[in-house]
PDB file of N, CA and C in Angstrom:
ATOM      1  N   UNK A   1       0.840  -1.171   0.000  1.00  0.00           N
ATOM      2  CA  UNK A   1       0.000   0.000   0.000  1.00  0.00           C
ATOM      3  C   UNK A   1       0.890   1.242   0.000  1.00  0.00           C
ATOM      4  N   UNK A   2       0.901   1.934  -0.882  1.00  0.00           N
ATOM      5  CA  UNK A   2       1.907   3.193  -1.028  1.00  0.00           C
ATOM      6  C   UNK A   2       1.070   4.553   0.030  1.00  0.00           C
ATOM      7  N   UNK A   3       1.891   5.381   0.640  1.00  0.00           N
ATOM      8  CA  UNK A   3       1.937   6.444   1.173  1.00  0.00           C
ATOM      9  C   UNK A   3       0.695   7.371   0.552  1.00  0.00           C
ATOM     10  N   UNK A   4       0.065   7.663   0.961  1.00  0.00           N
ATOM     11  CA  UNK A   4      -0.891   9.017   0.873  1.00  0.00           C
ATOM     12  C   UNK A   4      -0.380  10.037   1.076  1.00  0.00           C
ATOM     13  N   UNK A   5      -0.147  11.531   0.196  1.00  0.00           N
ATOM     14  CA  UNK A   5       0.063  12.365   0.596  1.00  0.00           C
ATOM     15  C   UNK A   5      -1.200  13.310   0.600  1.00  0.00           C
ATOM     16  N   UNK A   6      -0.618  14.705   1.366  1.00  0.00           N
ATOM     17  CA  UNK A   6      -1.884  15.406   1.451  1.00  0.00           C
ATOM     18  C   UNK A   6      -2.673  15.301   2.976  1.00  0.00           C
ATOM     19  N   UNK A   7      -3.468  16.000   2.843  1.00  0.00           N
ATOM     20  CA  UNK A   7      -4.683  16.263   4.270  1.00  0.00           C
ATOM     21  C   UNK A   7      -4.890  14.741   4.874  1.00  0.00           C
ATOM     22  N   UNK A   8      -5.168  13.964   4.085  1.00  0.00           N
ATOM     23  CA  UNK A   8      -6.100  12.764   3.937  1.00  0.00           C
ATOM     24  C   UNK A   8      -5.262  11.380   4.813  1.00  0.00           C
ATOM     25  N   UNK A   9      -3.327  11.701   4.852  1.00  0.00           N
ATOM     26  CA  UNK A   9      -2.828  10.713   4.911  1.00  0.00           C
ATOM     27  C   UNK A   9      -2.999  10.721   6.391  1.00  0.00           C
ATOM     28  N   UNK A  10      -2.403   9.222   7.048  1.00  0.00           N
ATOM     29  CA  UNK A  10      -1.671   8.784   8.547  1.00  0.00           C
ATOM     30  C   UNK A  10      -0.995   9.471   9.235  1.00  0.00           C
ATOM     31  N   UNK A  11      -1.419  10.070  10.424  1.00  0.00           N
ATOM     32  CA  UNK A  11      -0.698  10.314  11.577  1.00  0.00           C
ATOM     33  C   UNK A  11       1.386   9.600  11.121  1.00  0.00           C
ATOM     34  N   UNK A  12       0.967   8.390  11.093  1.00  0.00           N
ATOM     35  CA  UNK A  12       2.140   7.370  10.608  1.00  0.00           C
ATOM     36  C   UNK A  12       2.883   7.676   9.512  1.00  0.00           C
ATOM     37  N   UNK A  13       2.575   8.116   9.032  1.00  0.00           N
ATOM     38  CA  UNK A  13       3.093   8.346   7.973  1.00  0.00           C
ATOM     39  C   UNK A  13       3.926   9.892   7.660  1.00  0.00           C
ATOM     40  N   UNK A  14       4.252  10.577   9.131  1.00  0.00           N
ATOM     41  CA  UNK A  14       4.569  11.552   8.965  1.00  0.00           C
ATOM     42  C   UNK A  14       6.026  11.381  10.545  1.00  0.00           C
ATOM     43  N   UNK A  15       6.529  12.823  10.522  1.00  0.00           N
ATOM     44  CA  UNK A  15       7.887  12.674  11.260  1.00  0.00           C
ATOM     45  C   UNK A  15       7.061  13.426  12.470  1.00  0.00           C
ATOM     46  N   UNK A  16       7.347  13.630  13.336  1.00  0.00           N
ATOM     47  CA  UNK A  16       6.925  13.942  14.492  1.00  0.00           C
ATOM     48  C   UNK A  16       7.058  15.938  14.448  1.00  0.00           C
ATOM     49  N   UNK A  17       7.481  16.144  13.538  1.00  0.00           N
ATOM     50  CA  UNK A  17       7.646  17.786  13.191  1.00  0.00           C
ATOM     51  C   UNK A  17       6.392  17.866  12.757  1.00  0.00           C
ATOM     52  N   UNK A  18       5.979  16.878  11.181  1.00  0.00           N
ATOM     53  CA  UNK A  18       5.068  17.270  11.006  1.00  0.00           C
ATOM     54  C   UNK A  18       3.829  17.329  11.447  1.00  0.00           C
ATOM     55  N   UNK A  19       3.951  16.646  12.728  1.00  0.00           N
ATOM     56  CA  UNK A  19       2.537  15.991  13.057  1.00  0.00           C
ATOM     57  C   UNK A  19       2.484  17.468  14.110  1.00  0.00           C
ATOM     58  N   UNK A  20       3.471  17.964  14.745  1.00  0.00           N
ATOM     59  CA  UNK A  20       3.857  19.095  15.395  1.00  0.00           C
ATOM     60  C   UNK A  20       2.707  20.141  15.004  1.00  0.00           C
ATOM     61  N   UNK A  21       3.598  20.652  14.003  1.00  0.00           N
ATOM     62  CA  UNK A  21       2.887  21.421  12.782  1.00  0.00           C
ATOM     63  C   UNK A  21       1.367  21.062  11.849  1.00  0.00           C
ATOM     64  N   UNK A  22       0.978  20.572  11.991  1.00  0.00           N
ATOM     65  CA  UNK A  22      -0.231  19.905  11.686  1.00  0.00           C
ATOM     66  C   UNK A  22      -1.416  19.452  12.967  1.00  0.00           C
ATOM     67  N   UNK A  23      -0.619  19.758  13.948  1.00  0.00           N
ATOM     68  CA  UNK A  23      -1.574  20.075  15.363  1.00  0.00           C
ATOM     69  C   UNK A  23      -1.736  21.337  15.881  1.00  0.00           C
ATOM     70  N   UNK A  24      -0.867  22.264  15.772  1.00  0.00           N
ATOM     71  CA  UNK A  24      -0.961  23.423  15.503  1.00  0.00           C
ATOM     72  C   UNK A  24      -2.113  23.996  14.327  1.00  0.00           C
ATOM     73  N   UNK A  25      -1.680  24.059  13.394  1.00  0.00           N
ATOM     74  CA  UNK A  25      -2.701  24.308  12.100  1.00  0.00           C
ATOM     75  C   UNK A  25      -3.913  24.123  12.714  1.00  0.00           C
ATOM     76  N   UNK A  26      -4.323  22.742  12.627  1.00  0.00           N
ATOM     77  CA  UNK A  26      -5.486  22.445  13.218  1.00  0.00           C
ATOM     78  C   UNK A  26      -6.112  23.085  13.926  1.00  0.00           C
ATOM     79  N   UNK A  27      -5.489  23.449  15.321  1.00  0.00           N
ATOM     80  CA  UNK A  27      -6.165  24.544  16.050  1.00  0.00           C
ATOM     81  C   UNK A  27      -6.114  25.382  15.869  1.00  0.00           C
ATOM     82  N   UNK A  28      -5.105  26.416  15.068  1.00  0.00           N
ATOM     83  CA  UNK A  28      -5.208  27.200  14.572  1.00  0.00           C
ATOM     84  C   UNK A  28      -6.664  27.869  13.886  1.00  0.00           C
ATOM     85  N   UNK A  29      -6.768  26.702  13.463  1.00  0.00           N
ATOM     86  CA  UNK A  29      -8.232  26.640  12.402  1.00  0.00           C
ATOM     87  C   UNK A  29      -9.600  26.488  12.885  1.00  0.00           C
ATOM     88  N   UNK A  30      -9.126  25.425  13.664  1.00  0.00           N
ATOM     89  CA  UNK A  30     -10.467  25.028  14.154  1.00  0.00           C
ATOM     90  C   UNK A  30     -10.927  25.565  15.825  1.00  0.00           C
ATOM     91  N   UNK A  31     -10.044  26.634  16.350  1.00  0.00           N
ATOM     92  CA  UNK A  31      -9.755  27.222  17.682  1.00  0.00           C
ATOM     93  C   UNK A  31     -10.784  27.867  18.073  1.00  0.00           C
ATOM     94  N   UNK A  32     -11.092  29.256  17.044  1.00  0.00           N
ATOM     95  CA  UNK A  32     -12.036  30.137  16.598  1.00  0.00           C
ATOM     96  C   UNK A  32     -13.570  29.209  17.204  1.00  0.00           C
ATOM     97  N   UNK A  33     -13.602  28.311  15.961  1.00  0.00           N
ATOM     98  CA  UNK A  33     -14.925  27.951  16.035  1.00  0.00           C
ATOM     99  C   UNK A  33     -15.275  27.155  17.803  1.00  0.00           C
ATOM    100  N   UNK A  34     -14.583  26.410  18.183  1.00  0.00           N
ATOM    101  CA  UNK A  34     -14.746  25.390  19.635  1.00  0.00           C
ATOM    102  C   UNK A  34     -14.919  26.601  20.761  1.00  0.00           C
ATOM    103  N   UNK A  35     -14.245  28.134  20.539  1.00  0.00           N
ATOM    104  CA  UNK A  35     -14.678  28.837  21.275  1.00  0.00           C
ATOM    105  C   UNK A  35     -15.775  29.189  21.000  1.00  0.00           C
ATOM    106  N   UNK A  36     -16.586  29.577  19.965  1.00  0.00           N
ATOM    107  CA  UNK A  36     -17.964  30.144  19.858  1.00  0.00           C
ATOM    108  C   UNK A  36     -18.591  28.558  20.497  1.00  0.00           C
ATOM    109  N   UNK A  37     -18.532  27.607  20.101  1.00  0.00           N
ATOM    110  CA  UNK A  37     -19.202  26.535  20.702  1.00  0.00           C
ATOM    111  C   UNK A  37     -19.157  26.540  21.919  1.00  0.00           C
ATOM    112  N   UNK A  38     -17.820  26.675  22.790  1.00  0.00           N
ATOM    113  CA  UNK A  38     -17.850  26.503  24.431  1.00  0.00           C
ATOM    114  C   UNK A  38     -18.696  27.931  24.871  1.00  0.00           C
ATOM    115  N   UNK A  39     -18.862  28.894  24.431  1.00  0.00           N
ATOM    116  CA  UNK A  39     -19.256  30.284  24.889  1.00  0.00           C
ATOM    117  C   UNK A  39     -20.571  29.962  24.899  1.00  0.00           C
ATOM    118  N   UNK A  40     -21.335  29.286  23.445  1.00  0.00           N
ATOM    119  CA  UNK A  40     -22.884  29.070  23.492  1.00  0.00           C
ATOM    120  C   UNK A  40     -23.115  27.919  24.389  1.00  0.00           C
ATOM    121  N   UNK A  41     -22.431  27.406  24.855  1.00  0.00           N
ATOM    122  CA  UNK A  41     -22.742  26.205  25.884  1.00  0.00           C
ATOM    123  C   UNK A  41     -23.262  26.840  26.799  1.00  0.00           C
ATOM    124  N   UNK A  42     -21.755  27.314  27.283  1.00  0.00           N
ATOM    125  CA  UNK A  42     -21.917  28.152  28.850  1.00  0.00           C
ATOM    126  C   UNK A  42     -23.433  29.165  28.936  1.00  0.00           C
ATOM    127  N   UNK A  43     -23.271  29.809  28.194  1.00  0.00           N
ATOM    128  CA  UNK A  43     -24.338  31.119  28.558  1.00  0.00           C
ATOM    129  C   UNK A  43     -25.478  30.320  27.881  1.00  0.00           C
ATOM    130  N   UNK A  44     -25.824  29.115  27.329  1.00  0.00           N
ATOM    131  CA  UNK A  44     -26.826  28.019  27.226  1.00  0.00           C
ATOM    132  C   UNK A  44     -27.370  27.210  28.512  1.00  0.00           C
ATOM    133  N   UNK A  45     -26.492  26.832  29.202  1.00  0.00           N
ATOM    134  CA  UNK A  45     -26.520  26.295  30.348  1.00  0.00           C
ATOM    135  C   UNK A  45     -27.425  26.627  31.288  1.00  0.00           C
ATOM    136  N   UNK A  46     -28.165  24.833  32.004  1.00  0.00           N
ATOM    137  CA  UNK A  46     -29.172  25.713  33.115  1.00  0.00           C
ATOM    138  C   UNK A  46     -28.720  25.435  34.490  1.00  0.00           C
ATOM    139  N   UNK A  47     -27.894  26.645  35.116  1.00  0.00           N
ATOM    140  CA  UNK A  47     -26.917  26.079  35.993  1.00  0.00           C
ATOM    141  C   UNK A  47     -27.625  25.882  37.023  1.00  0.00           C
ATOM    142  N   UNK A  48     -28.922  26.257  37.179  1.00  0.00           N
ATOM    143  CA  UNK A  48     -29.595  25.350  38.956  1.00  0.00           C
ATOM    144  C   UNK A  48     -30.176  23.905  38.551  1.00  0.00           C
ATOM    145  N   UNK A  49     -30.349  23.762  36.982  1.00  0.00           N
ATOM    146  CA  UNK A  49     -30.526  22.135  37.047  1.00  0.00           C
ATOM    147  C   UNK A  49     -29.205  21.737  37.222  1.00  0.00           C
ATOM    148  N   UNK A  50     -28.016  22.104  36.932  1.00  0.00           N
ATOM    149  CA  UNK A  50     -26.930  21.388  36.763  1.00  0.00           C
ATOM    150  C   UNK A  50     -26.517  21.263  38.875  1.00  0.00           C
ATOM    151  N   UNK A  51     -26.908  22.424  39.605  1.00  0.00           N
ATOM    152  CA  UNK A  51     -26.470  22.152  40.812  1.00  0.00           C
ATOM    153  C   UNK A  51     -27.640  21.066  41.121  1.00  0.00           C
ATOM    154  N   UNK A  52     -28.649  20.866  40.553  1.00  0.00           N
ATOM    155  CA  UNK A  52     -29.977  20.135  41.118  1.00  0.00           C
ATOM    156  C   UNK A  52     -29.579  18.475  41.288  1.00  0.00           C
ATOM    157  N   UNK A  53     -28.729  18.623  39.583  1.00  0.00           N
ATOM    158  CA  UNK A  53     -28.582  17.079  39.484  1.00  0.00           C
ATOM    159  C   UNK A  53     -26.849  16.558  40.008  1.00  0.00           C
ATOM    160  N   UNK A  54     -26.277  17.513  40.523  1.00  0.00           N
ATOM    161  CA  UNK A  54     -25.072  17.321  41.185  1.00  0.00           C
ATOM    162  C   UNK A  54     -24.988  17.187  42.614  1.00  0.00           C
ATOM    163  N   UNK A  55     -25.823  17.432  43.091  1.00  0.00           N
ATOM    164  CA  UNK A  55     -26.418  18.060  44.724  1.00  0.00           C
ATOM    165  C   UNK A  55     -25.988  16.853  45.451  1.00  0.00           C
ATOM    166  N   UNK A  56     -26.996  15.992  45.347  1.00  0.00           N
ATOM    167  CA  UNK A  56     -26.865  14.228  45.976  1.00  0.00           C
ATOM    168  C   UNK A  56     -25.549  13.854  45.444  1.00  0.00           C
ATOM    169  N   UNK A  57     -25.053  13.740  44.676  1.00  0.00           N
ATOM    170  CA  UNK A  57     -23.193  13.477  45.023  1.00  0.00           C
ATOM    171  C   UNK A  57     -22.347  14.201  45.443  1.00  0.00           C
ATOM    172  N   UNK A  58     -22.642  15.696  45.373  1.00  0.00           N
ATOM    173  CA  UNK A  58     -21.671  16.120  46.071  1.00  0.00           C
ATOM    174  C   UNK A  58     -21.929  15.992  47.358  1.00  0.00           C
ATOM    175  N   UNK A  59     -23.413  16.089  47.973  1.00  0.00           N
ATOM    176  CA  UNK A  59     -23.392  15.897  49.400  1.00  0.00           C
ATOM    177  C   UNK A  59     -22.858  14.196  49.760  1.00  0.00           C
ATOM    178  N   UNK A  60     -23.550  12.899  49.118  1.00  0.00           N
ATOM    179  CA  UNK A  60     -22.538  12.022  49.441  1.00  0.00           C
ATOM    180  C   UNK A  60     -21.020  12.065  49.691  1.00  0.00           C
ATOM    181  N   UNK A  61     -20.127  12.630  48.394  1.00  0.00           N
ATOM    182  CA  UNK A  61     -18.927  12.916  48.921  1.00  0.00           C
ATOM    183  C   UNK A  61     -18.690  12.976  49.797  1.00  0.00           C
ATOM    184  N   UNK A  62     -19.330  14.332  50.290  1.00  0.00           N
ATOM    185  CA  UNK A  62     -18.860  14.690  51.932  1.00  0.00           C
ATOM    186  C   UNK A  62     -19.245  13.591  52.596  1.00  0.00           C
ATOM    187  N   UNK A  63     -20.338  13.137  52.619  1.00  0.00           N
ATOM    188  CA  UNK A  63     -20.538  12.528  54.179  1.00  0.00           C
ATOM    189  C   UNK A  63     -19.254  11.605  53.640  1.00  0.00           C
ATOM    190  N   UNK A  64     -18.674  10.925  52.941  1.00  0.00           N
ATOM    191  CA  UNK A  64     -18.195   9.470  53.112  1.00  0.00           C
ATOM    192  C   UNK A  64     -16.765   9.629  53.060  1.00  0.00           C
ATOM    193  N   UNK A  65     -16.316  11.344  52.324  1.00  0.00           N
ATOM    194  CA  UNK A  65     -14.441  11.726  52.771  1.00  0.00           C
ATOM    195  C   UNK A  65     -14.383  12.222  54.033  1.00  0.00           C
ATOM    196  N   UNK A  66     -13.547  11.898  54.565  1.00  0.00           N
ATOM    197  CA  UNK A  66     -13.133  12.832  55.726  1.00  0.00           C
ATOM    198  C   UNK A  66     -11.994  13.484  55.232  1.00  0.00           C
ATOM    199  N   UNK A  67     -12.196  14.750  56.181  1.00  0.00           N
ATOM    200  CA  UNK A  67     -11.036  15.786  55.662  1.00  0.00           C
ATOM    201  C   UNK A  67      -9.431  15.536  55.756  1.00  0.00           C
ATOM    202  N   UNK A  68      -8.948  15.621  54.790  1.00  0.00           N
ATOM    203  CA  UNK A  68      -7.450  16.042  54.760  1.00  0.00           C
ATOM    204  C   UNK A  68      -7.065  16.112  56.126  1.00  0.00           C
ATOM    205  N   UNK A  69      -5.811  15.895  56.722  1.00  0.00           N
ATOM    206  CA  UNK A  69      -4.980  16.656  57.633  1.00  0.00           C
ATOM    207  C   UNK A  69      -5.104  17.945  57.268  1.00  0.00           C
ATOM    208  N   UNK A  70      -4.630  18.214  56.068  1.00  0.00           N
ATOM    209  CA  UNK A  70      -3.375  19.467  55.898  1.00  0.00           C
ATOM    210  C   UNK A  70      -4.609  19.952  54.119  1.00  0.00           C
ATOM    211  N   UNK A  71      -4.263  20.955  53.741  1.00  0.00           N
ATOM    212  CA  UNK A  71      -4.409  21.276  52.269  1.00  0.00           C
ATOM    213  C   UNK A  71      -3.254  21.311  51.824  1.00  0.00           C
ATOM    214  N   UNK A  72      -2.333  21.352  52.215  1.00  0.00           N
ATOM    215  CA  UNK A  72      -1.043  21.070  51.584  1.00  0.00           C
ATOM    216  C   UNK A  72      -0.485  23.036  51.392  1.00  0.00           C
ATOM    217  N   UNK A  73      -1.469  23.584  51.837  1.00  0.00           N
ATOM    218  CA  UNK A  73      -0.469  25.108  51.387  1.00  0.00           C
ATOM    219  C   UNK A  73      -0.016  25.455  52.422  1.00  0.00           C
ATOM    220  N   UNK A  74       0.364  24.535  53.668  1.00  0.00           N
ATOM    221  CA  UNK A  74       1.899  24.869  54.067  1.00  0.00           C
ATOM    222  C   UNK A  74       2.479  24.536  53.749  1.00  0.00           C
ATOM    223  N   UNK A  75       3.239  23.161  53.114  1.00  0.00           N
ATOM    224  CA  UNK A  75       4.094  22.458  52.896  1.00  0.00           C
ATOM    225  C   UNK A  75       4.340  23.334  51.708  1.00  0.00           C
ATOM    226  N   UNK A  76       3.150  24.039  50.546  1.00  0.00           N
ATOM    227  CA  UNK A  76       3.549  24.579  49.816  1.00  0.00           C
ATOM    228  C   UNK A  76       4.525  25.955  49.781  1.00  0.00           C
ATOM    229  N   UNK A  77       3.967  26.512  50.897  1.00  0.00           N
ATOM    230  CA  UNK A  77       4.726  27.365  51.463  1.00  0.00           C
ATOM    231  C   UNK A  77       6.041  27.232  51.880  1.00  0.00           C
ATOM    232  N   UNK A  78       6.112  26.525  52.729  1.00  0.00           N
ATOM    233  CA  UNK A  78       7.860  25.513  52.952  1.00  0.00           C
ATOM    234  C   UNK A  78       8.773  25.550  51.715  1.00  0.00           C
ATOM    235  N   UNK A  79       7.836  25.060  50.747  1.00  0.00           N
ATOM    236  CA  UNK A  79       8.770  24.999  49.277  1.00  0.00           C
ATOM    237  C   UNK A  79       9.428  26.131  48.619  1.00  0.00           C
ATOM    238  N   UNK A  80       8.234  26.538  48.483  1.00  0.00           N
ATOM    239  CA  UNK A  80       8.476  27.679  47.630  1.00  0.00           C
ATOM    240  C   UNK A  80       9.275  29.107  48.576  1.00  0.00           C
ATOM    241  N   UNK A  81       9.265  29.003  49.622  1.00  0.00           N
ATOM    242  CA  UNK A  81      10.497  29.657  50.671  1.00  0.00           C
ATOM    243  C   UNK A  81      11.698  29.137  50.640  1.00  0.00           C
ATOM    244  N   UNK A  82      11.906  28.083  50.035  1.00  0.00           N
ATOM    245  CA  UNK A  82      13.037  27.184  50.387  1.00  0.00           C
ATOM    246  C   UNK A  82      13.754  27.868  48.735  1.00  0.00           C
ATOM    247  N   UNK A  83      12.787  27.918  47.596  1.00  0.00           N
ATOM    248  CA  UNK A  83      13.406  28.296  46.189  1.00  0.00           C
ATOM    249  C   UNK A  83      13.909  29.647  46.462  1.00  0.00           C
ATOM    250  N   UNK A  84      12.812  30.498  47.354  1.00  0.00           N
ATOM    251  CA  UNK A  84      13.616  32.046  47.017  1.00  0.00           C
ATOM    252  C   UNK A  84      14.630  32.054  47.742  1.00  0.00           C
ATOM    253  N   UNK A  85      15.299  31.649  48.604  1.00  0.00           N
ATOM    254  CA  UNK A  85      16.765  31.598  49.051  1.00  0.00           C
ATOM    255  C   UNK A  85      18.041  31.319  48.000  1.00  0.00           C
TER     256      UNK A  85
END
């Protein structure tokens, strides 16, 4: 089976630059439009059904995690004091 060139061919069939460059493009192209789509979602959205039908798991969650020790933003703190020195 010989090589396809053009739009049409294999991922495989290309060097890892081009596939680089050809994922780029892509969004390039197609970037524009997925934002008008995510924008009409959002401001589409019926966000008290969405808390309505999330409600009963997020309250399960809770009852069944118990909390953390820590949130971790001391330790984060520790760190990142330790870099600015």
């Amino acid at each position: 089976m010989r090589a396809r060139k053009g739009p049409g061919r294999d991922n495989q069939d290309m060097s890892e630059q081009e596939r680089t460059r050809r994922w780029a493009q892509t969004w390039k192209e197609y970037g524009p439009e997925l934002e008008r789509i995510r924008l009409r979602e959002v401001r589409d959205e019926d966000n008290l059904l969405s808390l309505q039908l999330l409600a009963r798991a997020f309250n399960q969650a809770t009852r069944q995690q118990m909390p953390e020790e820590s949130s971790g933003l001391v330790e984060m703190q520790f760190y990142l004091a330790k870099l600015s020195r």
